[in-house]
Each structure stands twice: as C-alpha cells, then as structure tokens.
C-alpha atoms as a PDB file:
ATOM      1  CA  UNK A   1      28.622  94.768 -70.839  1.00  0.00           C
ATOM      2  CA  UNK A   2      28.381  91.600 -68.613  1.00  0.00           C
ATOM      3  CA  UNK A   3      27.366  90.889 -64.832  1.00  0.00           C
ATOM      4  CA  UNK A   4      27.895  88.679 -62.601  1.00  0.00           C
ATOM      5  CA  UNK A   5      25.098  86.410 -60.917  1.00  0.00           C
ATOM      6  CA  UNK A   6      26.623  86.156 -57.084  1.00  0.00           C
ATOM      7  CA  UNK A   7      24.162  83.962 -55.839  1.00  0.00           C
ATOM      8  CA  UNK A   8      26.004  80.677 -56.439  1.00  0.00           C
ATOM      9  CA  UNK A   9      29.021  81.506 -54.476  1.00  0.00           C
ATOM     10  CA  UNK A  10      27.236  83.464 -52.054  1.00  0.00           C
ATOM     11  CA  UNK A  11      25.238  81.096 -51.045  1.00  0.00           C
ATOM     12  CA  UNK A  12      27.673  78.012 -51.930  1.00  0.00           C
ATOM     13  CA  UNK A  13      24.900  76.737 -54.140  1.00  0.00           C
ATOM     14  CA  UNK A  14      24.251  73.036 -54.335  1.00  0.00           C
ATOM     15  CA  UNK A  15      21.194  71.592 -56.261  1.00  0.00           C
ATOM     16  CA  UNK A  16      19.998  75.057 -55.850  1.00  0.00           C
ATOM     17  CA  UNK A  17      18.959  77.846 -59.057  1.00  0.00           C
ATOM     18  CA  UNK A  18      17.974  80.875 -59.345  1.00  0.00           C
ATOM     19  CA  UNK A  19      15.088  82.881 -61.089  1.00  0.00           C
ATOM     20  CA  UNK A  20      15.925  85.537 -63.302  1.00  0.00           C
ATOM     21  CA  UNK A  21      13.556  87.676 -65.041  1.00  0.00           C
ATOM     22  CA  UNK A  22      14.724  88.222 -68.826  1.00  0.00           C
ATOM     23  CA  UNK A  23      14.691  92.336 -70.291  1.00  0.00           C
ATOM     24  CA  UNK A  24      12.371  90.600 -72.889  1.00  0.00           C
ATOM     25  CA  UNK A  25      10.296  87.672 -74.011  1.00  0.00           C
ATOM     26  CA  UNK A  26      12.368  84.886 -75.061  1.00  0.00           C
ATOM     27  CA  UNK A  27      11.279  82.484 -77.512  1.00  0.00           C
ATOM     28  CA  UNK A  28      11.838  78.750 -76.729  1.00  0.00           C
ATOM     29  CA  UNK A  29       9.911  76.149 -78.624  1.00  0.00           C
ATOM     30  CA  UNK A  30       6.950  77.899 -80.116  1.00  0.00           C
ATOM     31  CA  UNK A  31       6.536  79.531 -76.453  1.00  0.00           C
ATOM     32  CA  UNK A  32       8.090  82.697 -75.262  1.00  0.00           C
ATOM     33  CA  UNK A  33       9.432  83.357 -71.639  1.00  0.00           C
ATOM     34  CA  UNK A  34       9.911  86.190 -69.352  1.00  0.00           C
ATOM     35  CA  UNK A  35      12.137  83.973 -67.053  1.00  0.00           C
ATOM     36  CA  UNK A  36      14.242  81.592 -66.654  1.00  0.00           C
ATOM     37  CA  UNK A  37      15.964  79.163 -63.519  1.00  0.00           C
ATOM     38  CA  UNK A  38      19.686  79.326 -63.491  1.00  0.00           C
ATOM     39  CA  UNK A  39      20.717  76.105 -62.189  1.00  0.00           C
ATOM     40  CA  UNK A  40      23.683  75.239 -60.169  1.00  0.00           C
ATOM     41  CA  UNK A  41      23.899  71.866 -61.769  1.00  0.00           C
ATOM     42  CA  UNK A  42      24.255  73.681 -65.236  1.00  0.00           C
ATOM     43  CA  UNK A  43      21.226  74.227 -66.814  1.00  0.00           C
ATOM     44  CA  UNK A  44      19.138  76.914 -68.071  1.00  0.00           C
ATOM     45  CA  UNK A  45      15.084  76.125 -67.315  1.00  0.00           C
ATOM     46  CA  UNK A  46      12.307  77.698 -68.894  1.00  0.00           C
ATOM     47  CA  UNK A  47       9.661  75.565 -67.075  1.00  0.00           C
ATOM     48  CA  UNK A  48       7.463  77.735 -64.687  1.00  0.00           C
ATOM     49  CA  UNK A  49       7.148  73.988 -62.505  1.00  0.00           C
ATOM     50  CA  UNK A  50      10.936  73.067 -62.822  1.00  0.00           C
ATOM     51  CA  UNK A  51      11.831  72.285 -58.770  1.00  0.00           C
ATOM     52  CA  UNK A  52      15.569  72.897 -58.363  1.00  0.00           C
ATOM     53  CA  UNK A  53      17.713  69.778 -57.548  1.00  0.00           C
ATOM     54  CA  UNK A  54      15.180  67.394 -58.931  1.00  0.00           C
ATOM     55  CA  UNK A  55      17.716  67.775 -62.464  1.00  0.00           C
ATOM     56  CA  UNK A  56      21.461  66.277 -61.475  1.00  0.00           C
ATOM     57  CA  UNK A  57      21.009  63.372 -63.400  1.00  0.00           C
ATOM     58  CA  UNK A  58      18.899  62.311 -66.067  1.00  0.00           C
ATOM     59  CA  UNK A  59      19.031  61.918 -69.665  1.00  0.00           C
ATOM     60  CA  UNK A  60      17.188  63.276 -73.201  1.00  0.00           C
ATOM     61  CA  UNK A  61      15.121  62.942 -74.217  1.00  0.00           C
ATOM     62  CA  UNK A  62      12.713  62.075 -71.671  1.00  0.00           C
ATOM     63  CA  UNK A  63       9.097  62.607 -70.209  1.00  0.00           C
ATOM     64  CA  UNK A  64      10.024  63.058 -66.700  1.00  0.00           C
ATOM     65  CA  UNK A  65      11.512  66.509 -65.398  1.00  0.00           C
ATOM     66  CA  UNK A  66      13.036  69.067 -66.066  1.00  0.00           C
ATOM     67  CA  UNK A  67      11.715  69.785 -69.034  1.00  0.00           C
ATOM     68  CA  UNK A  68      11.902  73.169 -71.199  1.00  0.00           C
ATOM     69  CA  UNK A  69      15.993  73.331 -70.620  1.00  0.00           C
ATOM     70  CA  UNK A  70      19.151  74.433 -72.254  1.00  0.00           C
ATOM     71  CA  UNK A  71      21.668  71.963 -70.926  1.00  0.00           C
ATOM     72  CA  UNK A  72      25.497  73.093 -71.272  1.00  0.00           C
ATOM     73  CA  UNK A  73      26.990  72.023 -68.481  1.00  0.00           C
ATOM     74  CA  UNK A  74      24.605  69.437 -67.401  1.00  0.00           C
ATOM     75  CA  UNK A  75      26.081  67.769 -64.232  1.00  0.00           C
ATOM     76  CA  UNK A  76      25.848  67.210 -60.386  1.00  0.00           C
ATOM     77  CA  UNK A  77      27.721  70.625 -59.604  1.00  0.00           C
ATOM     78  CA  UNK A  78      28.314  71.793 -56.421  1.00  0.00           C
ATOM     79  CA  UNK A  79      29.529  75.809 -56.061  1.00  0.00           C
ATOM     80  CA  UNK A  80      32.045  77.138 -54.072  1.00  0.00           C
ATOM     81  CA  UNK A  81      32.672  80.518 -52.895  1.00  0.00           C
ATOM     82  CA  UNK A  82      35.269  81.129 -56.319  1.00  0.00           C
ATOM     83  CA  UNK A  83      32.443  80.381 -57.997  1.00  0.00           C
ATOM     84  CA  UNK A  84      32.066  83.168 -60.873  1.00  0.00           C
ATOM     85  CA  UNK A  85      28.872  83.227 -63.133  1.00  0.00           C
ATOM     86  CA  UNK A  86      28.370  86.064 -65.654  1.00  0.00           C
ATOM     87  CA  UNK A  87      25.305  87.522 -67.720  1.00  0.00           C
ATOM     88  CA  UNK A  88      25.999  90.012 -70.470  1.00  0.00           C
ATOM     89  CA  UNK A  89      24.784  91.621 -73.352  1.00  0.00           C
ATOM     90  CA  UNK A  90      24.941  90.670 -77.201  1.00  0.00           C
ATOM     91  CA  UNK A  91      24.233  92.595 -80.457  1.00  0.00           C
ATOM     92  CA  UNK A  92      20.578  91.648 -81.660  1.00  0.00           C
ATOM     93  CA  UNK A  93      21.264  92.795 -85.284  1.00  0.00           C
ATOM     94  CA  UNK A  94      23.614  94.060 -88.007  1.00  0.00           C
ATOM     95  CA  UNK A  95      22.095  97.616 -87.027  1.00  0.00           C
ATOM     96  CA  UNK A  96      23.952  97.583 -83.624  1.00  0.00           C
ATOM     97  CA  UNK A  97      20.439  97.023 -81.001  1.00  0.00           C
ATOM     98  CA  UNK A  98      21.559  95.226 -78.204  1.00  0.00           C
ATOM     99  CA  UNK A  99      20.236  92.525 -76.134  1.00  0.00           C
ATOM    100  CA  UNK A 100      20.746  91.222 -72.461  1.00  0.00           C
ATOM    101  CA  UNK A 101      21.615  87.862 -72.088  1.00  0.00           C
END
C-alpha cells in the first residue's frame, strides 16, 4: 500500500520540506524519531532544528547543517506540478507485520 505526499507539486515546492509524523519511533543513530522533514532538495531529516532550504549544497561529512539526514537524491531540486512523491508500506518481518514507510 503506498501514498502519495502532494505537497511538493501542490505547492511547486522549492527549498521547501515537509514534516511528517512516522506510525512509529524510528531509530537513527542511537536516537529514535517520531518525525521526519521531507525535503524538496532530496533529503530525508531527522533533526528537530533542520531549517528547510538551508541544505541545497553542502558536502559530508561536515559540522555545519543539516545534520541527522538520509541523502538520496541530494541536490538543488526545484518541483513542478508533475511532481509525484510516494510513501508506502514494507514487511517488518518474515512473520508478515507490516510497517509504514
């Protein structure tokens, strides 16, 4: 089952994210999470003071910010209104459980 986050072309996101709350607590570095930013330059932020379009370019490691991210499509993107991004859900085990991604 997937969904799909309309925010980006909605709102013809640039340099813009959005907060999602997560259906449980994620762990990420010895820390777990109950949200995360979406960003429309292609990362996924787990730091609570992360300050959307402060992250288009940059380079890791690093002190400065954003820090806390999952970077897969790390760029200066810029959405459109065929923009399409999609959230779904995953098996958590071999017994079949199921998690939302």
């Amino acid at each position: 089952v997937s969904f799909e986050l309309t925010y980006f072309a909605e709102n013809l996101a640039d340099d813009d994210a959005q907060l999602i709350e997560l259906p449980f607590p994620f762990p990420f570095f010895g820390q777990f999470f109950h949200r995360l930013h979406i960003s429309s330059n292609g990362l996924l932020v787990f730091d609570p003071l992360y300050t959307p379009g402060a992250d288009s370019s940059g380079y890791i490691p690093s002190a400065s910010a954003p820090n806390g991210f999952v970077a897969p499509f790390w760029d200066d993107l810029v959405c459109s209104s065929i923009t399409r991004i999609s959230a779904g859900q995953l098996p958590s085990s071999l017994d079949g459980g199921v998690q939302t991604m």
